[in-house]
Protein backbone atom coordinates (compact mmCIF):
# COMPACT_ATOMS: atom_id res chain seq x y z
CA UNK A 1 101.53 54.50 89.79
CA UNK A 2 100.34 54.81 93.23
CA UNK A 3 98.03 57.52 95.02
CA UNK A 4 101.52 59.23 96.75
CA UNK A 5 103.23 59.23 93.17
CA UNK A 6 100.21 61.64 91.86
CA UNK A 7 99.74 63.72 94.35
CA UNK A 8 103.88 64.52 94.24
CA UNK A 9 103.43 65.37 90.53
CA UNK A 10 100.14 67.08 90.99
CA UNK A 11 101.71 69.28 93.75
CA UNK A 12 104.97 70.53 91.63
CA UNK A 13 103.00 71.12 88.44
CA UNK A 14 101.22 73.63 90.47
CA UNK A 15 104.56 75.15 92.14
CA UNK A 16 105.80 75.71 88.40
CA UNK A 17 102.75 76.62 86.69
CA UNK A 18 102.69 80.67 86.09
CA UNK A 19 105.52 81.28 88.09
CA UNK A 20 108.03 83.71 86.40
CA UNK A 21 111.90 83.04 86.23
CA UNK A 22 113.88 84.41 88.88
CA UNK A 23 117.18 85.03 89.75
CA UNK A 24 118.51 84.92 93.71
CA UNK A 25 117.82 88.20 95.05
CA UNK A 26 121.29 89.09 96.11
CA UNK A 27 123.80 92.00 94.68
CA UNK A 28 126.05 89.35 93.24
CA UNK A 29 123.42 88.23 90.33
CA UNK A 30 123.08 91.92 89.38
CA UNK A 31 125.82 93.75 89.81
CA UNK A 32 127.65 93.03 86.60
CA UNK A 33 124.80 95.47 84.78
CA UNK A 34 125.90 99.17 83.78
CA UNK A 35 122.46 100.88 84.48
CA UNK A 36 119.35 99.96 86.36
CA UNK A 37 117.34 100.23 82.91
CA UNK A 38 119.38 97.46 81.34
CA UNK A 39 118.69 95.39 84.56
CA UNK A 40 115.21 95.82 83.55
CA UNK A 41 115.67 94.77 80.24
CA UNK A 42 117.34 91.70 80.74
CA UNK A 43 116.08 90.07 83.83
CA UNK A 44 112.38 90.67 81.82
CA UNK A 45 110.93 92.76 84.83
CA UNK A 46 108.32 94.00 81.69
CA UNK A 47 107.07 92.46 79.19
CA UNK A 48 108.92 91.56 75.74
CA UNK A 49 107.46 94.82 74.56
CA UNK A 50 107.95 96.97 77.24
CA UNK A 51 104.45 96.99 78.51
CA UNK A 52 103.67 96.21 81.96
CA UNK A 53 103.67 92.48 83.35
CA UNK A 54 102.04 89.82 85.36
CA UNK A 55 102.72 88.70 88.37
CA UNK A 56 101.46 86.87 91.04
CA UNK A 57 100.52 88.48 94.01
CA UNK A 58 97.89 85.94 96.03
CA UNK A 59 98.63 82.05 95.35
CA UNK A 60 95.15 81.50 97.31
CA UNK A 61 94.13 79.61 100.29
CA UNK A 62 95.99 76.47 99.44
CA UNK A 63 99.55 78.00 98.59
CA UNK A 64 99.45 80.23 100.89
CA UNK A 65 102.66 80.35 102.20
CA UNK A 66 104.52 80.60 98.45
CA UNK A 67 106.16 83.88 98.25
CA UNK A 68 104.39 86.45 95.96
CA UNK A 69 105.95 87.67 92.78
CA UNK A 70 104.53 90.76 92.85
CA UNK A 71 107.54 91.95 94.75
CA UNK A 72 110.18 90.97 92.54
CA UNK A 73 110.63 93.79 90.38
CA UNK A 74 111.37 96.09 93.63
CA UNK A 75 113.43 93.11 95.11
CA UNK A 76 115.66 93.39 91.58
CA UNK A 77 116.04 96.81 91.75
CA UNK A 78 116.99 96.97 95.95
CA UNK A 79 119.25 94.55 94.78
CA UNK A 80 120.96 96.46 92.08
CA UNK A 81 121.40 99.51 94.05
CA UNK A 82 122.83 97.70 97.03
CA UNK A 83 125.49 96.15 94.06
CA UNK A 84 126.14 99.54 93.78
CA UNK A 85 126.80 100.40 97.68
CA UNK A 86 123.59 102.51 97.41
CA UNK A 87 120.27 103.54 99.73
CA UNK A 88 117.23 102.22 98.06
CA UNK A 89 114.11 103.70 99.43
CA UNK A 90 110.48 104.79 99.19
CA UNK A 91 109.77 108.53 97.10
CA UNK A 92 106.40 108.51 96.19
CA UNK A 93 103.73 106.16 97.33
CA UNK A 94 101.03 105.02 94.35
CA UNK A 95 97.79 106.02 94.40
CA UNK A 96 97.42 103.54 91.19
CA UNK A 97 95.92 106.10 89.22
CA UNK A 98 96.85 103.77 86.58
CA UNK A 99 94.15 101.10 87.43
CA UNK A 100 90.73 101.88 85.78
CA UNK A 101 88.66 99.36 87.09
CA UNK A 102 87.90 100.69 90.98
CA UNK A 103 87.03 97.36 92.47
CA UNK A 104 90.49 95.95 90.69
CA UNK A 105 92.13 98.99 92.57
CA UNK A 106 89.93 98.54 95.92
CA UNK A 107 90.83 94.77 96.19
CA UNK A 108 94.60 95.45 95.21
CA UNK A 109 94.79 97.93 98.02
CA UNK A 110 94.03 95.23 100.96
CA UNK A 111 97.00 92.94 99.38
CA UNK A 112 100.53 93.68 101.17
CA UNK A 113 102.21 92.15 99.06
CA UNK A 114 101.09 94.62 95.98
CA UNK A 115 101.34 97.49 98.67
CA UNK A 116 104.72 97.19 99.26
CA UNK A 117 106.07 96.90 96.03
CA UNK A 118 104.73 99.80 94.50
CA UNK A 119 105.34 103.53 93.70
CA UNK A 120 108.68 105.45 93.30
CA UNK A 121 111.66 104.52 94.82
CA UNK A 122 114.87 106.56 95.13
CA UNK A 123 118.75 104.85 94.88
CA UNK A 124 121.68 107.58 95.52
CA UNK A 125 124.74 105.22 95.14
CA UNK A 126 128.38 105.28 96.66
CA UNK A 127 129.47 107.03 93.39
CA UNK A 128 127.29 109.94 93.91
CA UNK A 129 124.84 109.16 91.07
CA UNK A 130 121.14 108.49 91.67
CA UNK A 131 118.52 107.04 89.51
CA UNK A 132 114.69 106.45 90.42
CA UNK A 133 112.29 103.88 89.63
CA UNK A 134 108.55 103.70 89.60
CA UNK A 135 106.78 100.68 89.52
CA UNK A 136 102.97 100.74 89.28
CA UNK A 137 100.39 98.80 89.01
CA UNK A 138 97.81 98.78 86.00
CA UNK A 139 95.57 95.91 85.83
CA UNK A 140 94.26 92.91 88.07
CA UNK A 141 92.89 89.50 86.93
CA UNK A 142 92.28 85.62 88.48
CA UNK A 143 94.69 83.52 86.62
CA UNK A 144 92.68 81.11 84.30
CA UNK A 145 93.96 77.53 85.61
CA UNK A 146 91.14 77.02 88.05
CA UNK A 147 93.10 78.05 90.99
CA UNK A 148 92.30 81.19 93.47
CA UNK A 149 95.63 82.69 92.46
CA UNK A 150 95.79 86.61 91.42
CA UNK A 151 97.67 88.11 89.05
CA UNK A 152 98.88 92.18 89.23
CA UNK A 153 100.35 93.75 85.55
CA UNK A 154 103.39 96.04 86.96
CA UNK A 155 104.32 98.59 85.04
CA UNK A 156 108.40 99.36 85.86
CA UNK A 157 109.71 102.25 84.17
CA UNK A 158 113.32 104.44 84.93
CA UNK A 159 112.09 108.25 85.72
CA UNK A 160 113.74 111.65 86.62
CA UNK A 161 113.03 113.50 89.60
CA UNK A 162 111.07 115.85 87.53
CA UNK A 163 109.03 113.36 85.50
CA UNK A 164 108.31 111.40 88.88
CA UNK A 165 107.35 114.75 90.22
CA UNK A 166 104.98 115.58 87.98
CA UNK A 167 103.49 111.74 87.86
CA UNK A 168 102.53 111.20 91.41
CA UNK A 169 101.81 114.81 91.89
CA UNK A 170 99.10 114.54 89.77
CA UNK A 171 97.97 111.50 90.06
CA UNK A 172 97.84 111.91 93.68
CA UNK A 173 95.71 115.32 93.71
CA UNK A 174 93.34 113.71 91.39
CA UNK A 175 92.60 110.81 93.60
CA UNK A 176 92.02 112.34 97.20
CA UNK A 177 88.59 112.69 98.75
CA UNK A 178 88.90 116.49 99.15
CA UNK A 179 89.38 117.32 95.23
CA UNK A 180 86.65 114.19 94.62
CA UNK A 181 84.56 116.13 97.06
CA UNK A 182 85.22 119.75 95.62
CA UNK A 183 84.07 118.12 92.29
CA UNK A 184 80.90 116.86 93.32
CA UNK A 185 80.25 120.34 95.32
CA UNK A 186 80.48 122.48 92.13
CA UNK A 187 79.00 120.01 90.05
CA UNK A 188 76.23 120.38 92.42
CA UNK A 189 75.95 124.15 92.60
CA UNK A 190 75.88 124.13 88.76
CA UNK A 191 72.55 122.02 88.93
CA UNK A 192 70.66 123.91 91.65
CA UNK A 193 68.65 127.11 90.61
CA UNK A 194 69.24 130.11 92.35
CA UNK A 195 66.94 130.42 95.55
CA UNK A 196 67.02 134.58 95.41
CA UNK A 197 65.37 134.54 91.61
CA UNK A 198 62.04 135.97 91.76
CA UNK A 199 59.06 134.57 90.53
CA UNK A 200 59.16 137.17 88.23
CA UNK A 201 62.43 136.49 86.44
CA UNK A 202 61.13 133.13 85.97
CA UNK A 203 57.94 133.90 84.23
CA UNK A 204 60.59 136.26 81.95
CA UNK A 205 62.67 133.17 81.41
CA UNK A 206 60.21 130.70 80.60
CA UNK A 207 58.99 133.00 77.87
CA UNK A 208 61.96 133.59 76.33
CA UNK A 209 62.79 129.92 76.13
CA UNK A 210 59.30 129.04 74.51
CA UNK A 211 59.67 132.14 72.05
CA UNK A 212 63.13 130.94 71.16
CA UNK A 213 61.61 126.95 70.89
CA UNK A 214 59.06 128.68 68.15
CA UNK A 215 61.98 129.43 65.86
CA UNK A 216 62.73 127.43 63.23
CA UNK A 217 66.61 127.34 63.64
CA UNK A 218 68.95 124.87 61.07
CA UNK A 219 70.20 121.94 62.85
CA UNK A 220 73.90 122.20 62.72
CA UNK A 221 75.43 118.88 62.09
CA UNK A 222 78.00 117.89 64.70
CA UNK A 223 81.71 117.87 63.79
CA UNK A 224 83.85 114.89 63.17
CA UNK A 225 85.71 113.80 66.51
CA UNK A 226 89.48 113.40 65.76
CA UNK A 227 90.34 109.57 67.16
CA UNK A 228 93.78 110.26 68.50
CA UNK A 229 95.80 107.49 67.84
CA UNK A 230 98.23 105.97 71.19
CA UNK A 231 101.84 105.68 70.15
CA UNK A 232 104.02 103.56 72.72
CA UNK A 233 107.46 104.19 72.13
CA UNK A 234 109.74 101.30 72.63
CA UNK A 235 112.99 101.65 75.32
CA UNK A 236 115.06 101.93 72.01
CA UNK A 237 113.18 104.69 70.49
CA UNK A 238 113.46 106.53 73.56
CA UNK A 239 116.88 106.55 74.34
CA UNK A 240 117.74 107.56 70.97
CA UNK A 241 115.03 110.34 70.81
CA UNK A 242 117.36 111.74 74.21
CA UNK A 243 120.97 111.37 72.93
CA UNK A 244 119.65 113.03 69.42
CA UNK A 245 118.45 115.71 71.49
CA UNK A 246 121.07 116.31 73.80
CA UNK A 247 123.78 116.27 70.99
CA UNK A 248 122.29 118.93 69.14
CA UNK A 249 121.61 121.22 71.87
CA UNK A 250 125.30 120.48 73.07
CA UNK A 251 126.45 121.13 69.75
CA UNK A 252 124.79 124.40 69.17
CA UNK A 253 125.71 125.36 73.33
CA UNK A 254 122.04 125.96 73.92
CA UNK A 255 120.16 124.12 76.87
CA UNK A 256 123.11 122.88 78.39
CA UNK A 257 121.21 121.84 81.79
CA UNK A 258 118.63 120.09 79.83
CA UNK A 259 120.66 118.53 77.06
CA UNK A 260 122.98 116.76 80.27
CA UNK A 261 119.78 115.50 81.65
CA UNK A 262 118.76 114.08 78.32
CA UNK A 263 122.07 112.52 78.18
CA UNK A 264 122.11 110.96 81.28
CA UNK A 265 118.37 109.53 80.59
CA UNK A 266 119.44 108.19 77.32
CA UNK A 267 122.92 106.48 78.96
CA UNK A 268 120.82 105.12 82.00
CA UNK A 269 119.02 103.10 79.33
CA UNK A 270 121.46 101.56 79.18
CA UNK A 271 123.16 98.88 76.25
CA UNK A 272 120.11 97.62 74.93
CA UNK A 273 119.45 95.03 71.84
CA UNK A 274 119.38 96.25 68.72
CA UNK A 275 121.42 97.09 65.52
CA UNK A 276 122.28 100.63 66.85
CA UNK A 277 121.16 100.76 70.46
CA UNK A 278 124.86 99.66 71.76
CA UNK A 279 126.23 102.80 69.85
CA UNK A 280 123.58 104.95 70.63
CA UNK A 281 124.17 103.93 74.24
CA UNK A 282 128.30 104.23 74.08
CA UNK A 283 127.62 108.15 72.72
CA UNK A 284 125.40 109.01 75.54
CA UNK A 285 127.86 107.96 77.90
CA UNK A 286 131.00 110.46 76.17
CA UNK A 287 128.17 113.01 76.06
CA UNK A 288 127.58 112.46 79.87
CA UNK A 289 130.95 112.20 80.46
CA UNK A 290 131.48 115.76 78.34
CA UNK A 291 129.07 117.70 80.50
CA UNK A 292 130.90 116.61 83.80
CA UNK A 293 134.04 117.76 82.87
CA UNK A 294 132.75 120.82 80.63
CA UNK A 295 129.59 121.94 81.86
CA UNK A 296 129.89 123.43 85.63
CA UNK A 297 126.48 124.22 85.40
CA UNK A 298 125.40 120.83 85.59
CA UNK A 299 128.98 119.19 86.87
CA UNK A 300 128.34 121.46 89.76
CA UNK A 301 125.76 118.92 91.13
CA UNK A 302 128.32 116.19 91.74
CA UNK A 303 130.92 116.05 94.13
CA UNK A 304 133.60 114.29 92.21
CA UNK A 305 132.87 115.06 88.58
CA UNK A 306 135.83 113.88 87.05
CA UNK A 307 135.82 111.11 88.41
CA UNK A 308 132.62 109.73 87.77
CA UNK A 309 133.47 110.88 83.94
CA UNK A 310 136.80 108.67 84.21
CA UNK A 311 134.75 105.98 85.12
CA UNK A 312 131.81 106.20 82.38
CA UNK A 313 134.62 106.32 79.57
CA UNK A 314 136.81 103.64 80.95
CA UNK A 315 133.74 101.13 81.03
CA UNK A 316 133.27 102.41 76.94
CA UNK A 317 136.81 102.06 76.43
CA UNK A 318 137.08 98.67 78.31
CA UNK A 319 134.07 96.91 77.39
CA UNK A 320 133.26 98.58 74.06
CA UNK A 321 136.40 99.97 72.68
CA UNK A 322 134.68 103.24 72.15
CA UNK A 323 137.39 105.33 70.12
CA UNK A 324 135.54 108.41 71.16
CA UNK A 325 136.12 107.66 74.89
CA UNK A 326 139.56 106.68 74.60
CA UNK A 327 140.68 109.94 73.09
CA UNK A 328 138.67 112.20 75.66
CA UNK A 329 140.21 109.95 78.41
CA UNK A 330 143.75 110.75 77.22
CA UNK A 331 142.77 114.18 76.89
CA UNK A 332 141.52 114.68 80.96
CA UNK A 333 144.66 112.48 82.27
């Protein structure tokens, strides 16, 4: 084996070392998927448990011109919504409140190509439905093969308007200078004395804090600190925790508004794996498809209803052979 021969191998072992599998970016490769949730699901955009993943986002010095993955879970989803004859842009920037370490968020923040592929982003589609993303960032790390490459955990989760309100809103306020500053300002006024206090209100005070040191006061012992314990709910658990919602308050006629938008979350899950996750998905659709034909409250928001429930229950009835959806789509023809 000469010199040339090693250096070849050498140089694609490091091309396919950490790199992540990836489909063409193009709406052909996605558009076959019923909801941008199942798109995440089964091109792996998070991890196998849901959690955020790595990607590359700086190949170093030497591989410098290799593209960065760090923008493939936005590329995926521009993709999807373009499938869809959609609009795909920018809501919310990040702040990446979700990074703890500050020099991790610092050195993320001069990278482009983690820049760019973050936050919320909005897709209103031909059909009149919309959907938004966010995808943030969470941790940062050197990848441990000796190289100078970077690694970025990405966090990609489906949101509502509301819950992506609320999100960057917060996370937003809690990171600019002026409520950081505001902080520091009170925190500051707490710990200065009071330049107006007389010298004698102080004598007065120092007294009555060494009469109260000669008491002999009981120690009270301190109280046991609750440990809270972090549950993570899996994309499963979630989307049935929605459709179990949203058919009882349908049921009962209570919440209407909210029990639509609970069924819509739980059908944009979309058919995930799992003994009862592809009927727990089919339901959510018929409930969707019962609030656009029977709830103007909330059918009032589209422009073509009907026809967007047509479509819902002719994908169950076509592709799952939902009995439910057949018999509701006889019943609105």
């Amino acid at each position: 084996m000469n010199f040339r021969t090693i250096i070849l191998i050498g140089g694609v072992g490091i091309v396919l070392h950490g790199c992540t599998s990836i489909d063409r970016f193009n709406s052909d490769s996605v558009k076959n998927f019923t909801s941008p949730q199942e798109l995440i699901v089964q091109k792996n955009i998070n991890a196998a448990n849901g959690r955020a993943k790595e990607y590359v986002y700086s190949w170093g010095a030497k591989q410098s011109n290799k593209e960065p993955q760090s923008l493939y879970p936005r590329k995926h989803l521009n993709s999807y919504c373009s499938a869809k004859g959609g609009k795909f842009s920018v809501l919310h920037k990040s702040s990446m409140s979700l990074v703890k370490n500050q020099w991790d968020k610092k050195l993320l923040s001069t990278y482009s190509s983690v820049k760019q592929g973050i936050g919320a982003y909005k897709c209103v589609q031909s059909d009149g439905q919309s959907w938004i993303v966010s995808i943030e960032p969470v941790a940062e790390r050197k990848l441990d093969d000796g190289s100078d490459a970077r690694m970025v955990a990405l966090q990609t989760k489906i949101m509502t308007a509301l819950d992506a309100q609320k999100f960057y809103s917060s996370a937003n306020s809690s990171n600019t200078p002026a409520a950081k500053k505001t902080t520091a300002n009170n925190q500051t006024a707490k710990n200065t004395p009071s330049k107006t206090t007389t010298p004698k209100e102080v004598e007065v005070k120092k007294e009555a804090k060494e009469a109260e040191a000669k008491k002999e006061t009981k120690p009270t012992p301190p109280l046991p600190v609750k440990q809270s314990a972090s549950v993570v709910e899996t994309p499963q658990q979630q989307q049935l925790k929605y459709y179990v919602s949203a058919r009882r308050d349908l049921n009962k006629g209570t919440n209407q508004v909210a029990a639509c938008n609970n069924a819509q979350r739980a059908y944009n899950f979309g058919k995930l794996h799992g003994s009862n996750a592809a009927n727990v998905y089919a339901e959510s659709g018929v409930l969707v498809a019962r609030c656009l034909t029977s709830v103007p409250s909330y059918s009032s928001r589209f422009s073509n209803s009907k026809g967007q429930a047509v479509k819902i229950l002719q994908n169950l009835t076509n592709n799952h052979n939902h009995a439910g959806a057949k018999h509701m789509l006889r019943q609105i023809k």
